[in-house]
Protein backbone atom coordinates (compact mmCIF):
# COMPACT_ATOMS: atom_id res chain seq x y z
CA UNK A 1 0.00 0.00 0.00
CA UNK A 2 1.40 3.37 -0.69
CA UNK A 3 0.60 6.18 1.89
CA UNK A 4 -0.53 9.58 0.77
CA UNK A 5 0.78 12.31 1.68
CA UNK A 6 -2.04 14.55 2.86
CA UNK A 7 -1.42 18.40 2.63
CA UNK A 8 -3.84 20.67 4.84
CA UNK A 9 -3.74 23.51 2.77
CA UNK A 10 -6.82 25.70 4.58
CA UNK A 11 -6.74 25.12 8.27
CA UNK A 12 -9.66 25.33 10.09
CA UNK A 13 -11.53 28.35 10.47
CA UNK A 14 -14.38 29.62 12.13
CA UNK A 15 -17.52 31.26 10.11
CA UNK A 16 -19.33 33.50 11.85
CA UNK A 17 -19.22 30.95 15.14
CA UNK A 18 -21.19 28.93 13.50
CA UNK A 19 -19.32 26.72 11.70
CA UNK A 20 -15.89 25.47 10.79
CA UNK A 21 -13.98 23.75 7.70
CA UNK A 22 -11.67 21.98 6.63
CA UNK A 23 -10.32 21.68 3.19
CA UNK A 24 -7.45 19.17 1.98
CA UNK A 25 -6.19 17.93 -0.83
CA UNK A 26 -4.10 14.75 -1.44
CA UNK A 27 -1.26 16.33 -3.52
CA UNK A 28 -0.66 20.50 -3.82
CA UNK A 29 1.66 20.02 -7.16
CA UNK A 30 0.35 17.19 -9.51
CA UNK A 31 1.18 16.88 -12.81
CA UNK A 32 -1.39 17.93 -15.56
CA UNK A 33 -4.03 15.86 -15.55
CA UNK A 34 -2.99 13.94 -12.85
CA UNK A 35 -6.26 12.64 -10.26
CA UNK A 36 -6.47 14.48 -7.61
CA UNK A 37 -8.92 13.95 -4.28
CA UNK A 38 -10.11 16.63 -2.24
CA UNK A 39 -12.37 16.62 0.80
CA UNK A 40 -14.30 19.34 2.54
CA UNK A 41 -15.24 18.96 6.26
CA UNK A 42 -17.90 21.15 7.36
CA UNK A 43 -18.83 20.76 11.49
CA UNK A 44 -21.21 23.26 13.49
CA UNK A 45 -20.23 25.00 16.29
CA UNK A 46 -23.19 26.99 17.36
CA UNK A 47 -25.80 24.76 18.79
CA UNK A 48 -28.39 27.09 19.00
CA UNK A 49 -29.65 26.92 15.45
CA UNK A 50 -30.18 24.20 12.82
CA UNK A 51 -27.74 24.09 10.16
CA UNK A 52 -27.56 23.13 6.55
CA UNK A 53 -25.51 23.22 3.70
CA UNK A 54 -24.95 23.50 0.07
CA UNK A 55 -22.04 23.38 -1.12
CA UNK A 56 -20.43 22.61 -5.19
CA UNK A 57 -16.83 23.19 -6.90
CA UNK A 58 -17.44 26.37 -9.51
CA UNK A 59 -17.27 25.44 -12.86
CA UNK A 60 -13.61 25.63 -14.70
CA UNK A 61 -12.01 25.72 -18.15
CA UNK A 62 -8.68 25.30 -16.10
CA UNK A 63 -9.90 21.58 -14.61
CA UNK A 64 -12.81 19.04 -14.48
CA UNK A 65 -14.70 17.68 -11.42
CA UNK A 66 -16.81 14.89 -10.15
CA UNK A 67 -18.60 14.31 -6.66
CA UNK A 68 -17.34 11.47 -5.23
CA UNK A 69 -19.83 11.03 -2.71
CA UNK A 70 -21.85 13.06 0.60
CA UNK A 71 -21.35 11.51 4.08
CA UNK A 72 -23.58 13.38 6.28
CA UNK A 73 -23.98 13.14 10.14
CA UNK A 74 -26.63 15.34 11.18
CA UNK A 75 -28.21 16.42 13.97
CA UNK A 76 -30.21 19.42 14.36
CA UNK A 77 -28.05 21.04 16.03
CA UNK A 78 -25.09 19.10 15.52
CA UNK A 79 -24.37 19.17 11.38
CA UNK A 80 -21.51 17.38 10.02
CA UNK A 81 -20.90 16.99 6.51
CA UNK A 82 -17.69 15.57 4.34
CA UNK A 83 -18.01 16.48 0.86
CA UNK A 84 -15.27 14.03 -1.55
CA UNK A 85 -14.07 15.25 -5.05
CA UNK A 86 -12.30 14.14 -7.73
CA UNK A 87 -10.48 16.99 -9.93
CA UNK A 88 -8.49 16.75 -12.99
CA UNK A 89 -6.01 19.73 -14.27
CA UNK A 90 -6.59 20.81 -17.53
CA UNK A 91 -4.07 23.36 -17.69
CA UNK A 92 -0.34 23.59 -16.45
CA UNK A 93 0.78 26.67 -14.36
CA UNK A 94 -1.35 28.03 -11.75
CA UNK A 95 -4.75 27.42 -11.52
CA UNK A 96 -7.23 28.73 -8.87
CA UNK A 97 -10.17 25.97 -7.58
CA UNK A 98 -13.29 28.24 -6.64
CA UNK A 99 -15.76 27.55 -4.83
CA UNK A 100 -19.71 27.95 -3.70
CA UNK A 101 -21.19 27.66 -0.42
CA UNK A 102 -24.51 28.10 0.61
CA UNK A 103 -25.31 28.10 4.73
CA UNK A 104 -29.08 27.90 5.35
CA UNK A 105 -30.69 28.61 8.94
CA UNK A 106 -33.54 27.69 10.44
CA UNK A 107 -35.09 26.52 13.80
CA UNK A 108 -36.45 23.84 15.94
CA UNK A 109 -40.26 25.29 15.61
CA UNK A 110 -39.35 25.20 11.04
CA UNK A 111 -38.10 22.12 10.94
CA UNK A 112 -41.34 20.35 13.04
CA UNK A 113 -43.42 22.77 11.17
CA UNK A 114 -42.33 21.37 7.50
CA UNK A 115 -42.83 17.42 8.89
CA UNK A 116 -46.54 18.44 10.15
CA UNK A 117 -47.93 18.09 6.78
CA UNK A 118 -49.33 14.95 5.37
CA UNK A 119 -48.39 13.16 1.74
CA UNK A 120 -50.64 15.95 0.25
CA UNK A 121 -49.81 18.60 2.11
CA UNK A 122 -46.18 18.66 2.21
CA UNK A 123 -45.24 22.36 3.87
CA UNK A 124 -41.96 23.87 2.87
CA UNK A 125 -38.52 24.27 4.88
CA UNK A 126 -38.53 28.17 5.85
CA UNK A 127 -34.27 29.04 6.20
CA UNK A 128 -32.32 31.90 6.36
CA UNK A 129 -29.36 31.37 3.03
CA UNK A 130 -26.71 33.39 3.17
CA UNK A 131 -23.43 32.56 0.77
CA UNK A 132 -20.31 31.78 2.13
CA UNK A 133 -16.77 32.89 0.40
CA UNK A 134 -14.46 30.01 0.58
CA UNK A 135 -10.90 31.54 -0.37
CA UNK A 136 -9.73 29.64 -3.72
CA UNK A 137 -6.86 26.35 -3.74
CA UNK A 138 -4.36 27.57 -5.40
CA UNK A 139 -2.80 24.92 -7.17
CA UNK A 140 0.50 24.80 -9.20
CA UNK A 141 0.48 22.21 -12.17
CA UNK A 142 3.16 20.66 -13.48
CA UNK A 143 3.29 20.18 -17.69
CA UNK A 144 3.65 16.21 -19.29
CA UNK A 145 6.04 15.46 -21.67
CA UNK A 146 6.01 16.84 -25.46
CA UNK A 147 3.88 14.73 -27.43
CA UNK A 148 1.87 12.83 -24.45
CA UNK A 149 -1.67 11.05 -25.35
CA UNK A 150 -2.64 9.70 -21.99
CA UNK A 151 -1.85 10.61 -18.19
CA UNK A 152 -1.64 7.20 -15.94
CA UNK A 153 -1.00 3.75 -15.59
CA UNK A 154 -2.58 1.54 -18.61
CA UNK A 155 -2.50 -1.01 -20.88
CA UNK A 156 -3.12 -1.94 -24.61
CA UNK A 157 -5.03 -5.07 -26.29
CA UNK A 158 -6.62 -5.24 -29.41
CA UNK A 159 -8.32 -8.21 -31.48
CA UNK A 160 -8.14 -8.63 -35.42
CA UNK A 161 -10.39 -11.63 -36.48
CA UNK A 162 -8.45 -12.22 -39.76
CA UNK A 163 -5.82 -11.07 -41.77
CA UNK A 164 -7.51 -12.00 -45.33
CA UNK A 165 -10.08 -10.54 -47.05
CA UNK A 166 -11.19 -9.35 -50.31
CA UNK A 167 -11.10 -5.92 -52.04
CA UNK A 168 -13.36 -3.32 -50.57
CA UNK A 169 -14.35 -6.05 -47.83
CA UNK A 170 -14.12 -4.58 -43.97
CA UNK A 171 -11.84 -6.06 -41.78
CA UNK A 172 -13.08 -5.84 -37.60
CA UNK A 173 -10.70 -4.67 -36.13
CA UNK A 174 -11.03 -3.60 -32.04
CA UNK A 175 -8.55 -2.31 -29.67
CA UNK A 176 -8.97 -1.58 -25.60
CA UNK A 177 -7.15 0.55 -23.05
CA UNK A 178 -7.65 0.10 -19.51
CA UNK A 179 -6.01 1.35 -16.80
CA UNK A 180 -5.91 4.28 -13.80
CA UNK A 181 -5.90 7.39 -14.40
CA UNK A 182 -7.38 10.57 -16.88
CA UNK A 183 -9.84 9.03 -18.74
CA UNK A 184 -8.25 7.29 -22.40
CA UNK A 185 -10.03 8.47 -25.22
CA UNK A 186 -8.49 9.60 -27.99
CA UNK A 187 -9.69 10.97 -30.75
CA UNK A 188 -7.59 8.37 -33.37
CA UNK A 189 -6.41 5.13 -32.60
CA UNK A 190 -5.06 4.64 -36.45
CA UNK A 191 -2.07 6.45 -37.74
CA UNK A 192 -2.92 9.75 -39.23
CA UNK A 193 -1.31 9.05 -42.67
CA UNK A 194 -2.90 6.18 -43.87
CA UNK A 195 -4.87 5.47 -47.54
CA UNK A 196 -6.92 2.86 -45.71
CA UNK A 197 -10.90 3.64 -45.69
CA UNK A 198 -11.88 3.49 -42.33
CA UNK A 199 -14.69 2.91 -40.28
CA UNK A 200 -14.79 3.86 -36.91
CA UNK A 201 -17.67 3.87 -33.94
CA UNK A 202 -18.19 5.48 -30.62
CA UNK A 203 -15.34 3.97 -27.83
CA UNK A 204 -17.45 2.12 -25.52
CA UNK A 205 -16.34 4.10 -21.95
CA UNK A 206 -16.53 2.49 -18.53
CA UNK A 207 -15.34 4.09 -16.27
CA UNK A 208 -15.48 4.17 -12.14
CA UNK A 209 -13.54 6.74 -10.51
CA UNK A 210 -9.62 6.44 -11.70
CA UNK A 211 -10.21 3.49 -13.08
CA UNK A 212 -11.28 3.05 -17.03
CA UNK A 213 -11.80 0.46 -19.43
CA UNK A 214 -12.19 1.74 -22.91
CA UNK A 215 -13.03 0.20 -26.18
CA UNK A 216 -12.53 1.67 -29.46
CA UNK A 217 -14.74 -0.59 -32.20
CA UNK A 218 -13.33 -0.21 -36.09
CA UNK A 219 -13.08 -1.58 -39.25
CA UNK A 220 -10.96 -1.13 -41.91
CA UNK A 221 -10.54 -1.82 -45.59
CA UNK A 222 -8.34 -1.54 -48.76
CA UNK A 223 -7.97 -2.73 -52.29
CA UNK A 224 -5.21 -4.63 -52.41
CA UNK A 225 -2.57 -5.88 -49.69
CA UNK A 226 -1.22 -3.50 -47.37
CA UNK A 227 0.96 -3.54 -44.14
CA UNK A 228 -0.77 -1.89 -41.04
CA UNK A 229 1.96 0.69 -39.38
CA UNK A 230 2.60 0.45 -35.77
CA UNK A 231 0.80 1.85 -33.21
CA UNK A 232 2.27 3.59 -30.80
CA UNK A 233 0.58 5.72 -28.02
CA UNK A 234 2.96 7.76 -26.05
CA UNK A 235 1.57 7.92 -22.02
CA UNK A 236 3.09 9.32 -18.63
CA UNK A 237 2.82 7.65 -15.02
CA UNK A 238 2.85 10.90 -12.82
CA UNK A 239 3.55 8.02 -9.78
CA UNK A 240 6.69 6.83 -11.82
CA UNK A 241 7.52 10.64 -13.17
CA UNK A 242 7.82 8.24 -16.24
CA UNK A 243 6.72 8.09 -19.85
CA UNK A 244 6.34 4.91 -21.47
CA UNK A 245 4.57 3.41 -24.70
CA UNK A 246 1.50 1.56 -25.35
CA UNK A 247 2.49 -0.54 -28.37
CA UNK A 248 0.52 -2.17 -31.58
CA UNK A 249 3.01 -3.87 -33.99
CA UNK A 250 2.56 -3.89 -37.44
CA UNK A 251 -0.39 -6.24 -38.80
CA UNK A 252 0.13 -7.71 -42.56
CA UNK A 253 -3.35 -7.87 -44.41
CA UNK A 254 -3.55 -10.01 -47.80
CA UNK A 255 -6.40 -8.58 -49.81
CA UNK A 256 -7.71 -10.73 -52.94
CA UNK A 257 -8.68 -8.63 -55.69
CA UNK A 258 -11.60 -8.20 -57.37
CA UNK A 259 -12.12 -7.80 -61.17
CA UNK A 260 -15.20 -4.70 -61.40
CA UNK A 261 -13.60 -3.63 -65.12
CA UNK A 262 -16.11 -3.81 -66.77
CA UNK A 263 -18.42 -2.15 -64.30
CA UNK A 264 -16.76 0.48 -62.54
CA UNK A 265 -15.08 3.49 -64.81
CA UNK A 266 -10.77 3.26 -64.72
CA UNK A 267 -11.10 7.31 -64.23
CA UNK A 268 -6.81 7.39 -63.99
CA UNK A 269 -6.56 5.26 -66.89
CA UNK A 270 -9.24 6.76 -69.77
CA UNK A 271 -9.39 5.43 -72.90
CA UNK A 272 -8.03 6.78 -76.17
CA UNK A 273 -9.45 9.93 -77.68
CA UNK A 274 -11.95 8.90 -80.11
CA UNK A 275 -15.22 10.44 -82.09
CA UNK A 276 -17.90 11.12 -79.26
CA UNK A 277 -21.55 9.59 -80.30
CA UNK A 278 -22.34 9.24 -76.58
CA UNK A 279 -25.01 11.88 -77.39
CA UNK A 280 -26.94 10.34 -79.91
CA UNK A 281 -26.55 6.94 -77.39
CA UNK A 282 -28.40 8.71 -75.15
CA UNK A 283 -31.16 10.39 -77.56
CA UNK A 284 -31.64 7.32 -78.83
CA UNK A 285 -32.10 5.54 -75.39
CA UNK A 286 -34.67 8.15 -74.59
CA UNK A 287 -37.03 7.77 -77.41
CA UNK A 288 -36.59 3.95 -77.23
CA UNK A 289 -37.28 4.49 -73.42
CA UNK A 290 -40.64 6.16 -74.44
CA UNK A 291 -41.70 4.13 -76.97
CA UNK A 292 -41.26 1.45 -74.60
CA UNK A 293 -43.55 3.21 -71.63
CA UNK A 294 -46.02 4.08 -74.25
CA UNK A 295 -46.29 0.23 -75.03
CA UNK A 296 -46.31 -1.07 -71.84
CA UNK A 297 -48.89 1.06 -70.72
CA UNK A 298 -51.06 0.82 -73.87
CA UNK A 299 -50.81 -3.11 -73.03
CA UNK A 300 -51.39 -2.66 -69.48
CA UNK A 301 -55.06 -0.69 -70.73
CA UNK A 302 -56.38 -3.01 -73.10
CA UNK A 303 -55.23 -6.45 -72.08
CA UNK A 304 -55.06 -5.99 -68.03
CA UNK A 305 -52.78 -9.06 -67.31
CA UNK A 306 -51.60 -9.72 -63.90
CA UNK A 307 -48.23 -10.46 -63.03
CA UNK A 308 -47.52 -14.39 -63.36
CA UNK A 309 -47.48 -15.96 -59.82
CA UNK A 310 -44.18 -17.58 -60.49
CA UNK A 311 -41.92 -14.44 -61.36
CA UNK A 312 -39.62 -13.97 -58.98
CA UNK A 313 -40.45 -10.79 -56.76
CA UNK A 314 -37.03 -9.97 -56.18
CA UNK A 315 -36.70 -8.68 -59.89
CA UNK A 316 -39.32 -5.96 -58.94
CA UNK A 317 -37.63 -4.75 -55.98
CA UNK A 318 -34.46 -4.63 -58.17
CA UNK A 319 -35.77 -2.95 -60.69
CA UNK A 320 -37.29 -0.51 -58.42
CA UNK A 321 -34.13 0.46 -57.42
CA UNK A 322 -32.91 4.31 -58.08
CA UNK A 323 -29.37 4.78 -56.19
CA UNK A 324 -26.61 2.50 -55.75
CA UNK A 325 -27.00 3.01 -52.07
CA UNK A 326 -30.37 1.94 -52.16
CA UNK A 327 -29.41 -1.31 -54.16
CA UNK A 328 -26.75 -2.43 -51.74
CA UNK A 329 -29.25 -2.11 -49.12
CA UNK A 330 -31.41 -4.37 -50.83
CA UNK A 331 -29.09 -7.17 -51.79
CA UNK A 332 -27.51 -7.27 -47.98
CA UNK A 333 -30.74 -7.78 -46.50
CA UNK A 334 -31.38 -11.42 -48.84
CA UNK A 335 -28.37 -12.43 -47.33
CA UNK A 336 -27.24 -14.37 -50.29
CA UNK A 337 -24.02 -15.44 -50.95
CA UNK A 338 -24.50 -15.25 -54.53
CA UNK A 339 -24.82 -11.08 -54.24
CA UNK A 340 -21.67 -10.96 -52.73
CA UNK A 341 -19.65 -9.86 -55.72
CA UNK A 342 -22.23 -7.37 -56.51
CA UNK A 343 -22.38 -5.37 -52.79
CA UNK A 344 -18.50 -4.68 -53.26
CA UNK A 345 -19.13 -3.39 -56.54
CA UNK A 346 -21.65 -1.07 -54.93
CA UNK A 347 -19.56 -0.08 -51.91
CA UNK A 348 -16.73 0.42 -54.39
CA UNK A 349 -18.56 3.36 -55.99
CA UNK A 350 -20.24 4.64 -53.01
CA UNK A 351 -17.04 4.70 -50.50
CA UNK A 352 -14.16 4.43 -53.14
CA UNK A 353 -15.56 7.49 -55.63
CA UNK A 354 -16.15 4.47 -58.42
CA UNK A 355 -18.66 4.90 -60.98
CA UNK A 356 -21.15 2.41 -62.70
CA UNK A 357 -24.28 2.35 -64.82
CA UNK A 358 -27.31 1.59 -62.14
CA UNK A 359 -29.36 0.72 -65.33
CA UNK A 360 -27.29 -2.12 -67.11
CA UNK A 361 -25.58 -3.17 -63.50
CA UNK A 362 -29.36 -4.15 -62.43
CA UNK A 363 -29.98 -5.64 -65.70
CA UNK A 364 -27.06 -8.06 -65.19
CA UNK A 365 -28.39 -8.83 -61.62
CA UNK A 366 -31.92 -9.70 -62.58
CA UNK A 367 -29.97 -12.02 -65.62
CA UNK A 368 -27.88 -13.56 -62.72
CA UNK A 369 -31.18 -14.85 -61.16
């Protein structure tokens, strides 16, 4: 067990002979960031009256807070009260921890008063507030190490299912930091100059006190093969006054390609300069497109046949299809193995800026089934 070092910083003082407190603090010059437990000890000293409190750290840019806990032994003319914090630095230098204190008064004949109603009639507490100015802690905080990511003692794990996948296919990939100290969550896990597409998810945070577990859920994905950089997170152990590394080695990913020529446009490799009829293509696709939707529905008037109960309805849906997006959607949720080709082809030119022609890629679909 290590003993702390408790520093009275504000010895006890008198209000007003009514009251006096106590306010310490567990170290006086931590390290940014670096947990640090206060306590305030309030305990009445004029028994005529019945005391309360109120009592809250002042919101900061300079350092974050959380309430620990209240242990309260109160009489009415006899109030003690132990507030316990918890206080992270956010700034190195001097910083100033403020304060707000709120002492109510009231009497024997109030407090009987406000317990002589019934469940319906509940009668109010009648006190006397007056605030209280607490002087500020002072603190002085001590700056990390250039380049520092996370303040305490943790450590790394992470989980890759597999190292093999396909083009455009996503690859789970999940690491976890757990440890003691400022909470771990960083804004990046992967290394900033990578050409992998990512996909990335809220970190999963539990957290109790000092103590954290975090999880930081991803995915990622590529083309072709590629070799996955180290990780390294660079921490500092203000107990050790050391800085150490939380370490990923490099992963090796095979990636099997997929052959989308003939469906997705080769936009850094275009084809020789040639006479442009694309034009009349598409005037000619139009008027064939309305001749055909003149036909149809002519047919549909005059000979009012249903649809066959045999066709497939899958062909509809397809075919009722107007983004790529909206396709992909559609084929995941058969969950066919025979679509799988198909979805990368869609994900390819929705996440990897590739193009294709929704009208002819649909056609080959419905041929496929």
């Amino acid at each position: 067990m290590y003993k702390i070092v408790i520093f009275l910083l504000l010895i006890s003082i008198v209000n007003s002979e009514d009251f006096i407190y106590d306010i310490k603090v567990d170290k006086s010059n931590p390290y940014l960031k670096e947990p640090i437990f206060l306590t305030l000890e309030l305990n009445q000293t004029n028994k005529d009256i019945v005391l309360l409190f109120n009592f809250d750290i002042k919101k900061s840019s300079d350092y974050s807070f959380q309430q620990l806990n209240t242990v309260e032994k109160d009489s009415y003319h006899n109030a003690r009260v132990k507030y316990n914090y918890l206080i992270y630095p956010l700034k190195d230098g001097k910083i100033k921890i403020e304060f707000d204190l709120l002492k109510r008064v009231t009497n024997d004949d109030s407090v009987a008063y406000s317990f002589s109603g019934d469940r319906d009639n509940v009668k109010g507490l009648v006190t006397k507030d007056s605030k209280v100015a607490l002087p500020p802690l002072e603190l002085n905080i001590k700056p990390l190490p250039k380049n520092t990511l996370l303040v305490g003692d943790f450590n790394i794990s992470y989980n890759i299912k597999k190292h093999q996948a396909k083009a455009y296919e996503p690859l789970a990939f999940q690491v976890k930091i757990d440890g003691v100290g400022y909470p771990p969550i960083l804004n990046s896990i992967l290394p900033k100059d990578t050409n992998l597409t990512i996909f990335k998810e809220k970190p999963i945070i539990k957290s109790y006190r000092t103590k954290h577990n975090i999880r930081y859920p991803m995915a990622i994905s590529n083309t072709q093969s590629f070799i996955l950089k180290p990780i390294i997170i660079k921490a500092f152990n203000p107990k050790t006054q050391k800085s150490y590394n939380l370490t990923i080695p490099k992963q090796k990913f095979k990636i099997e390609k997929v052959d989308i020529a003939n469906l997705v446009d080769k936009t850094n490799s275009p084809p020789i300069l040639k006479e442009d009829y694309s034009w009349l293509y598409s005037f000619l696709s139009y008027i064939v497109v309305f001749i055909a939707g003149y036909i149809t529905a002519y047919s549909i008037k005059w000979k009012k046949k249903t649809i066959k109960s045999n066709d497939n309805p899958l062909k509809a849906k397809i075919e009722e299809c107007k983004s790529e997006k909206e396709l992909m959607q559609l084929l995941i949720s058969t969950n066919s193995k025979r679509f799988e080709d198909n979805i990368r082809v869609l994900e390819s030119a929705l996440y990897k800026n590739g193009k294709i022609d929704l009208y002819k890629f649909k056609s080959l679909i419905i041929g496929e089934i």
